[in-house]
Structure formats: structure tokens, C-alpha cells
Protein backbone atom coordinates (compact mmCIF):
# COMPACT_ATOMS: atom_id res chain seq x y z
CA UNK A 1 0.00 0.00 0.00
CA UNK A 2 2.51 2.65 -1.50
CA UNK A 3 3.16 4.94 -3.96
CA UNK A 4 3.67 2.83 -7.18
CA UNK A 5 6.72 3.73 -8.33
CA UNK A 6 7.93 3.77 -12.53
CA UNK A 7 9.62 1.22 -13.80
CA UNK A 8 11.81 3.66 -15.55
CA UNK A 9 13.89 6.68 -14.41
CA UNK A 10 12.05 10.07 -14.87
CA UNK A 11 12.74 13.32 -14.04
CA UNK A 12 10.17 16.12 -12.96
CA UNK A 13 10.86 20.01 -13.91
CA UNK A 14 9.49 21.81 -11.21
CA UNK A 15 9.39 25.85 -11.16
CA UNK A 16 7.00 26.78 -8.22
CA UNK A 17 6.16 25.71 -5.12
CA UNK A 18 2.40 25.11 -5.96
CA UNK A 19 3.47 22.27 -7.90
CA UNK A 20 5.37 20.52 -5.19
CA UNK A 21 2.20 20.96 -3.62
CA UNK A 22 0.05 19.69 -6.50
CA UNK A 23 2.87 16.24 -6.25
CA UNK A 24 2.01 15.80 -2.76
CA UNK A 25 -1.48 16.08 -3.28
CA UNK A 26 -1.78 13.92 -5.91
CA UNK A 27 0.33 10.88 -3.60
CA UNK A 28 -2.46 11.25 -0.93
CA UNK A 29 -4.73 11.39 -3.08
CA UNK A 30 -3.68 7.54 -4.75
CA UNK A 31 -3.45 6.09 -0.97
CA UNK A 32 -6.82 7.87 0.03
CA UNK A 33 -8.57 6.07 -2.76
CA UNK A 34 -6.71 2.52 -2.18
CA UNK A 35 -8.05 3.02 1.80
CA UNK A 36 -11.71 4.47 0.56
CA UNK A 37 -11.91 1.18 -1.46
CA UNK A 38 -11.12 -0.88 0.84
CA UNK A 39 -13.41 0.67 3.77
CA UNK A 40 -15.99 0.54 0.49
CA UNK A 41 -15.91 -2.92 0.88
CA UNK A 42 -16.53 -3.02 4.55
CA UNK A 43 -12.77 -4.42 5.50
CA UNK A 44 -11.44 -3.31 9.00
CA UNK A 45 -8.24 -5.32 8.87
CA UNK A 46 -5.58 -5.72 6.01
CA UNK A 47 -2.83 -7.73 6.34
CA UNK A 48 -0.05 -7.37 4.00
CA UNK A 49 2.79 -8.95 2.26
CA UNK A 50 5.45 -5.32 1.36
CA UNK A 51 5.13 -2.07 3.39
CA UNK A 52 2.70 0.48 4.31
CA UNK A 53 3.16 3.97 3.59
CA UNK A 54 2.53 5.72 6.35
CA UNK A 55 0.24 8.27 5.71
CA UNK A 56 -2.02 5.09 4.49
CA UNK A 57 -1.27 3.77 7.85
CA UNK A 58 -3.03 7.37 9.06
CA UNK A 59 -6.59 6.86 6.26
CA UNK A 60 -6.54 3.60 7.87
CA UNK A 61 -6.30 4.66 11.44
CA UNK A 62 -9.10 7.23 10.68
CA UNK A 63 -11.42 4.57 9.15
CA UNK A 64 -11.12 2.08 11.96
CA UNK A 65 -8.97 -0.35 9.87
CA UNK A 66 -6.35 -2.66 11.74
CA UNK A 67 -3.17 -2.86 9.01
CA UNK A 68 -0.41 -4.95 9.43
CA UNK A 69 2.64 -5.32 7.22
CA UNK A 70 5.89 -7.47 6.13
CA UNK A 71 4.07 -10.41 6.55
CA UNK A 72 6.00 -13.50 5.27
CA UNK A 73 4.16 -15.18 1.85
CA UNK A 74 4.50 -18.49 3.25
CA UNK A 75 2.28 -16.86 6.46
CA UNK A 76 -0.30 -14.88 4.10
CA UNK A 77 -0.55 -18.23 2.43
CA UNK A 78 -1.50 -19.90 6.02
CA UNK A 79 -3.54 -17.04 6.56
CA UNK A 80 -6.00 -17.32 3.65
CA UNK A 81 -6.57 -21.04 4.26
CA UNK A 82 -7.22 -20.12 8.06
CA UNK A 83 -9.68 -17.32 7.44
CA UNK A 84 -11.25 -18.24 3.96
CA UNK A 85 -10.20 -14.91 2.10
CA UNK A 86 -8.38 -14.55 -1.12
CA UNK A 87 -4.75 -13.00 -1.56
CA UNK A 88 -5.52 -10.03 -4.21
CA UNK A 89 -3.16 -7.97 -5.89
CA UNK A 90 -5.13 -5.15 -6.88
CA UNK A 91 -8.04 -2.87 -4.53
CA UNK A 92 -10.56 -3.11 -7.65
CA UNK A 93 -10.78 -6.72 -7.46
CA UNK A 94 -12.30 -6.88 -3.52
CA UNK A 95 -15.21 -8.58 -3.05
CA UNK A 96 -17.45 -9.85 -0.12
CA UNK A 97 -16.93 -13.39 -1.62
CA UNK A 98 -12.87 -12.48 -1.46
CA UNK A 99 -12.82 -11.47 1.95
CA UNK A 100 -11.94 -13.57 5.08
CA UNK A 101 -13.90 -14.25 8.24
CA UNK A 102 -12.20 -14.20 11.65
CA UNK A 103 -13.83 -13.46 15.07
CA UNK A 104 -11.07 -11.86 16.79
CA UNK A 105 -7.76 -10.11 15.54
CA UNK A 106 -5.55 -8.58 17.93
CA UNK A 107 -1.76 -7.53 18.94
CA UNK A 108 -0.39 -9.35 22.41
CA UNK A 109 2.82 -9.44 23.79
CA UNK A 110 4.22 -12.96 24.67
CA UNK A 111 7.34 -12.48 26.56
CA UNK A 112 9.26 -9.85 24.73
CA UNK A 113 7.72 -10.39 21.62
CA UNK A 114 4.80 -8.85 19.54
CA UNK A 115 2.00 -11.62 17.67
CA UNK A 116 -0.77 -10.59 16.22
CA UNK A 117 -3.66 -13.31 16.75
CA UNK A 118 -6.25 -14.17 14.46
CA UNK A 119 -8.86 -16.24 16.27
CA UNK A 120 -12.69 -17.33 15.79
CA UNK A 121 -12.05 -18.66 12.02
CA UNK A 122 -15.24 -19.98 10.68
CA UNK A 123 -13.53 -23.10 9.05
CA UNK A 124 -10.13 -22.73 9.23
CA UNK A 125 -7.25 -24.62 6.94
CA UNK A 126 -4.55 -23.83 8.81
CA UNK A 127 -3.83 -22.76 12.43
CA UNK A 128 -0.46 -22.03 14.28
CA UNK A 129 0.49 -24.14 17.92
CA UNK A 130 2.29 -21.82 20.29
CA UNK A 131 4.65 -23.58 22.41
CA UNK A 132 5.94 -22.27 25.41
CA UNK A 133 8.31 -23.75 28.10
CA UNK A 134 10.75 -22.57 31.11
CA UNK A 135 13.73 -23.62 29.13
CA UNK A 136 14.99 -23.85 25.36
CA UNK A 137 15.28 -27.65 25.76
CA UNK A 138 11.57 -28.14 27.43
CA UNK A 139 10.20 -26.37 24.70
CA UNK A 140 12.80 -28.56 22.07
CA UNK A 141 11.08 -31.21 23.43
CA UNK A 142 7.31 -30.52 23.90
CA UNK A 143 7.72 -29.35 20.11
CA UNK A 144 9.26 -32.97 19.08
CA UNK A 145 6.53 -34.32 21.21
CA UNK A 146 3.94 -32.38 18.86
CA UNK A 147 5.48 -33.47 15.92
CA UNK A 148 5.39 -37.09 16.83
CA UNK A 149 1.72 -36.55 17.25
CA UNK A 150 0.83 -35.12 14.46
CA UNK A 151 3.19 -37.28 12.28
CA UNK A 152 0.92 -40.02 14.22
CA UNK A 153 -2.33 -38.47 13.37
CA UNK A 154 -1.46 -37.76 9.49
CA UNK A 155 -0.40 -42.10 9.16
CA UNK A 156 -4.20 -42.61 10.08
CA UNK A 157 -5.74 -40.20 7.95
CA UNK A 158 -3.22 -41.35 4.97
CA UNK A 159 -4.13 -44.88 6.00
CA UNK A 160 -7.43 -45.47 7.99
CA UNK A 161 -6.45 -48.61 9.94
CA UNK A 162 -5.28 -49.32 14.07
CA UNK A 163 -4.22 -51.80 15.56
CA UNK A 164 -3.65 -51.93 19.55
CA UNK A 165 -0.67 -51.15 21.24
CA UNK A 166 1.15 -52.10 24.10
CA UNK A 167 3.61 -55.27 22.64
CA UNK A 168 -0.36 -56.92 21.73
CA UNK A 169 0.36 -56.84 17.77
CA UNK A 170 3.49 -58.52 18.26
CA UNK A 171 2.38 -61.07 20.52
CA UNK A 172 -0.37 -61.98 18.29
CA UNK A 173 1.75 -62.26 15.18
CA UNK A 174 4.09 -64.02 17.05
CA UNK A 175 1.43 -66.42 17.95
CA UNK A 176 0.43 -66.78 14.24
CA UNK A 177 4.08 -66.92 12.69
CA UNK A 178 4.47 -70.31 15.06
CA UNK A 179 1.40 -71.60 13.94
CA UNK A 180 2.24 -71.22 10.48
CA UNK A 181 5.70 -72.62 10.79
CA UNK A 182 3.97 -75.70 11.78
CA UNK A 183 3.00 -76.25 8.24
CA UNK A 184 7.01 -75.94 6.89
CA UNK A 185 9.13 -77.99 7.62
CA UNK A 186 13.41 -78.07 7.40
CA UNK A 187 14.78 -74.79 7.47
CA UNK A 188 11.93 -72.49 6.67
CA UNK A 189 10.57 -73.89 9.84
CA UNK A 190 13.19 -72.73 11.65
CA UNK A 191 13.42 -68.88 10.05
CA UNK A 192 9.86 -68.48 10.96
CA UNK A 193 10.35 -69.40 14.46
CA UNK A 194 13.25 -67.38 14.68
CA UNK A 195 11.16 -64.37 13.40
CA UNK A 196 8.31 -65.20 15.32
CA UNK A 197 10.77 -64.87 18.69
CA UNK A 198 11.82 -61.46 17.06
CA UNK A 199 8.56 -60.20 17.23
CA UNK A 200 8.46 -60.51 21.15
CA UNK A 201 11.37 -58.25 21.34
CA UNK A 202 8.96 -55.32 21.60
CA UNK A 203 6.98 -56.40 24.68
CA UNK A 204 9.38 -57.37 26.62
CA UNK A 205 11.61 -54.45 25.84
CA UNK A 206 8.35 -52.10 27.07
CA UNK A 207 8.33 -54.54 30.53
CA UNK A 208 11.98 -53.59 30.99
CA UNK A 209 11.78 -50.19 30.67
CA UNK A 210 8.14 -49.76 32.49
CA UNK A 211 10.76 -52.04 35.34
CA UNK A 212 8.48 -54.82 35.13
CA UNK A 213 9.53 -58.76 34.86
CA UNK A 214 10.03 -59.41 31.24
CA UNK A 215 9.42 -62.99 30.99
CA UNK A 216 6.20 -62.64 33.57
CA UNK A 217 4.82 -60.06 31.61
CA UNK A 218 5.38 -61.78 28.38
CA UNK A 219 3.95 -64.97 29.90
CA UNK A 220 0.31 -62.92 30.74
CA UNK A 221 0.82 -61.67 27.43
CA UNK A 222 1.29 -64.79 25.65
CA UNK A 223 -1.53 -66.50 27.71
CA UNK A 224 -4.59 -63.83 26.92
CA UNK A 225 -3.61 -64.54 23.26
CA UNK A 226 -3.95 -68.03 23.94
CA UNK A 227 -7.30 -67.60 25.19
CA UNK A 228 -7.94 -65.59 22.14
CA UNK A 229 -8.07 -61.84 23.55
CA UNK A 230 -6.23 -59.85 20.51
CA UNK A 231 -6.01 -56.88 22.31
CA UNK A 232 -4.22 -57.92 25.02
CA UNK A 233 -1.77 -55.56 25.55
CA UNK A 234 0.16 -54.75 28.86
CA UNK A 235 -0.38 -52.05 30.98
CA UNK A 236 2.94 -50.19 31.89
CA UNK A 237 1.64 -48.46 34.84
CA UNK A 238 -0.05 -51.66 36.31
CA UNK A 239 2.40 -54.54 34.79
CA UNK A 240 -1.07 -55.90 34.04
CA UNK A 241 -2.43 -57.35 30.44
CA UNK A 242 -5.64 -55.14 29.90
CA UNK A 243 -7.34 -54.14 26.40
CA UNK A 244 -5.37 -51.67 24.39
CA UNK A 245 -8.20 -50.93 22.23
CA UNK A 246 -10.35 -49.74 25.17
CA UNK A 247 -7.52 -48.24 27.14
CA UNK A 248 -7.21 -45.72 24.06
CA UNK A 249 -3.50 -47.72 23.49
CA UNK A 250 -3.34 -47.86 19.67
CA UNK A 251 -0.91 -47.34 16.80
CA UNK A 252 -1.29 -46.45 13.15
CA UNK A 253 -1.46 -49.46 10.91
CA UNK A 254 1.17 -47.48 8.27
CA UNK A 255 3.49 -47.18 11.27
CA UNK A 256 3.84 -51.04 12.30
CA UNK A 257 4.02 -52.26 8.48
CA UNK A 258 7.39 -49.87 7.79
CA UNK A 259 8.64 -50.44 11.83
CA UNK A 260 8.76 -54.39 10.92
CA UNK A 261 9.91 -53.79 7.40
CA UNK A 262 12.77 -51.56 8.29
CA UNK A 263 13.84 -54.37 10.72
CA UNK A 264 13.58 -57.10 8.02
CA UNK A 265 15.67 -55.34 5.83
CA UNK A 266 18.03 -54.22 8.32
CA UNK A 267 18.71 -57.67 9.79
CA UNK A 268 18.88 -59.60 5.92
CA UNK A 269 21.37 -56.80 4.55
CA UNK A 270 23.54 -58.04 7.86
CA UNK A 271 23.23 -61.36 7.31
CA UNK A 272 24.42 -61.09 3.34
CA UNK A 273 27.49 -59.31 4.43
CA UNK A 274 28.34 -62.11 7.25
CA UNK A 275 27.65 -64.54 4.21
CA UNK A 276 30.41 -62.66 1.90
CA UNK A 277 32.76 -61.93 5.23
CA UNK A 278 32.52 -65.82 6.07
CA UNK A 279 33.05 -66.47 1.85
CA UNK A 280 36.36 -64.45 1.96
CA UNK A 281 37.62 -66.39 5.28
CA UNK A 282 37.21 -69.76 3.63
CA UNK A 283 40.34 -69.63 1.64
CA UNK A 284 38.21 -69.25 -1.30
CA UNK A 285 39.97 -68.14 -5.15
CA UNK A 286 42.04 -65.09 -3.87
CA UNK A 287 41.23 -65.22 -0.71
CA UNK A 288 43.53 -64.84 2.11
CA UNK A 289 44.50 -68.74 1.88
CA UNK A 290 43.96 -69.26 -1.81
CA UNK A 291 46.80 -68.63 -4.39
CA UNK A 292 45.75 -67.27 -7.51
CA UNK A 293 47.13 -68.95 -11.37
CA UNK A 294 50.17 -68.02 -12.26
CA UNK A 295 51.24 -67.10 -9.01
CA UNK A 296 55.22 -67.68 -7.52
CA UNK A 297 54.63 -71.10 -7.70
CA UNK A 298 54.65 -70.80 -11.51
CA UNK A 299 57.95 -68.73 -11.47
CA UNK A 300 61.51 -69.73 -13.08
């Protein structure tokens, strides 16, 4: 809300004072229009991406109009989503169908800085969580915290599908994976027992740290499942097995699939390089006991 200015270089001639006077004039008179315009259009607050001049800043004072300026793009972005309104370049094109809806806007000082709030959006896009704590590394982590939730909350939406918490997943594909390597037999048998035990690892690593009995707790675990509870989960405050679903225990569906992949992954890449560490032991061709053709043996 300025002056616009040429995009060439010109030069004015002026010989009087009355037409210094007539310039001035004329530079109100472009910023009195863009503020009658936008009071026209029943605005009282403007928020804007580049400056204000401030004898705007003054028409808008007079009208009743709350004006705020430098705002980031990314943050007028943010802003339309929250309040409905569109981002216009030009004061001919506003609208009532352009303009955003917010029940309370308003300058506060948090700590020793200045934030404007917008509040009471009708059916807002977009919204900004304040976090505050005693000390740059409680608020590092209640912000991480957040993040994890949200992260959390977008998995569902992505993916609509829970399962319960609280080591009861694993327990009950554990159960499952030794029921199915029933029907193998040999080696495979033995791989899917193997990753059937693997599965446990979760439970009882949540009974250690919760300073519970590992093998007890994985026992009352095991036992519920057995009984055919799937949502047997254990408590960590209680060392008891209770139902995750109804103790509000869950996880995201989208979350377990790429926790067990990773692991799979992890744990077969280790095992192919033990395979080529143990193939270069064995004395194989050039290995460290082999001798390759046309070695010093074959030398005059």
C-alpha cells in the first residue's frame, strides 16, 4: 500500500512551489482512494505482504482499519486457508466473496515479543500451535513431542487402519508366525520361528523399561492370546495385560508395516554381508589362503 513507483527513471521540472504541492497532493490522493476502497468494501483489517506507507497507515487509522505489514508469503498463504479470504493484488478486485472471516484479531505481547492473533475462524485450513516452556530444551522437546503426534495423526488419515498397542500386535503375530511354521518344515521352519521370537522383542523391551519382569509379563501376554483376547496388551503403569483398544492404546497401521519392514531389511542386509565376510575367510579363489594362477609357484 505505496506509492507505485515507474519502472523507468524520470525526471520532474518543477518551477513553483504550488506544484510541489500539487505532487504531494496527488500521492495522498492515490493512498486515500486505495483506503476508501477498501473501507468501500466493509474491511477493518488488512494484512499485508510489502510495506505500508505511512500516511495510508493514518486513512486507515481514521477509518477504523487494523493494518499490518511485512508479513512473510509463506504466512499470508497460512492465513488465507485459516480465514477463507483470497490474496488479491489489486483494490478493484475486492469482493465480499474475497474477503476472510475471523472473530477476533488482535496484537499481544508474549514475553518480549509482539503476535498478532487471528482467532474465531469460521472453518479454518490452517492454524499455528504456540509452544511455550521454562527452558529452550523443554520447549525442544514438547515441540518434538507435537510433531510425533501429528506425524501419528497424518499415518491414520493417509491410512485409515489401528491396531492396539502395548507389545499386543506382536504377541499376536508371534502367535500366528508359530502356527504357520507348523505347516514348513526343514529350514523355513526354523526362520519363521526365529522371526516369530523377534517379534516378542517389543513387549518385553516395554516390561523392561516400564521395570516390570520381562518374561512374567510376556507370559500374561502370551496367555490372553492363547485364550484368544487380541487386544491384550500390557499395561505399563499396572504390569497388568488389559485391552489396548479400550484403554485408548493404539498405533497407526502405516506405522507397524514400515517399523517391521525396516527391521527385516536391516537384519537380511547383515546377514548377506556375514555370508560374503565368512566367503572371503574360507580360503576361497584369492582369498587370504587361496593362491591365484600363475602365481610364484609358476615362477623360473
Amino acid at each position: 500500500m505505496e506509492v507505485e513507483k515507474t519502472e523507468f527513471d524520470a525526471k520532474l521540472q518543477i518551477t513553483s512551489p504550488e506544484q510541489i504541492q500539487e505532487f504531494l497532493d496527488q500521492e495522498q490522493k492515490i493512498l486515500e482512494n486505495m483506503v476508501t476502497k477498501l473501507a468501500a468494501a466493509k474491511v477493518n483489517v488488512v494484512i499485508c505482504q510489502k510495506g505500508i506507507d505511512d500516511l495510508a497507515q493514518h486513512f486507515l487509522a481514521k477509518k477504523g482499519i487494523l493494518a499490518v505489514r511485512r508479513v512473510k508469503k509463506s504466512d499470508l498463504e497460512k492465513l488465507a486457508k485459516a480465514t477463507g479470504g483470497k490474496i488479491l493484488n489489486d483494490f478493484d478486485d475486492i469482493t465480499d466473496d474475497k474477503l476472510g472471516v475471523a472473530g477476533l484479531v488482535e496484537e499481544r505481547k508474549v514475553m518480549t515479543e509482539d503476535w498478532t492473533f487471528i482467532e474465531g475462524c469460521k472453518d479454518p485450513k490452517a492454524v499455528v500451535i504456540l509452544i511455550r516452556g521454562g527452558t529452550e530444551m523443554v520447549t525442544e522437546e514438547a515441540e518434538r513431542a507435537l510433531h510425533d503426534a501429528l506425524c501419528v495423526v497424518k499415518d491414520i488419515v493417509e491410512e485409515r487402519a489401528i491396531v492396539p498397542g502395548g507389545g499386543a500386535i506382536e504377541v499376536e503375530l508371534s502367535k500366528q508366525l508359530r502356527e504357520y511354521a507348523e505347516t514348513l518344515s526343514g529350514r523355513e521352519q526354523l526362520a519363521v520361528r526365529k522371526f516369530a521370537d523377534s517379534m516378542e522383542v517389543v513387549p518385553k523391551t516395554l516390561a523392561e523399561n516400564a521395570g516390570l519382569d520381562q518374561i512374567e509379563a510376556l507370559m500374561k501376554v502370551r496367555s490372553a492370546h492363547g485364550n484368544g483376547d487380541l487386544n491384550a496388551g500390557i499395561d505399563l503403569d499396572t504390569g497388568e495385560v488389559v485391552d489396548m483398544m479400550k484403554a485408548g492404546v493404539i498405533e497407526p497401521v502405516a506405522v507397524k508395516k514400515q517399523a517391521i519392514k525396516s527391521a527385516s531389511e536391516a537384519s537380511q542386509m547383515i546377514l548377506r554381508i556375514d555370508d560374503v565376510i565368512s566367503a572371503g575367510k574360507s580360503g576361497g579363489p584369492g582369498g587370504p589362503g587361496g593362491m591365484p594362477p600363475g602365481g610364484m609357484g609358476d615362477m623360473d
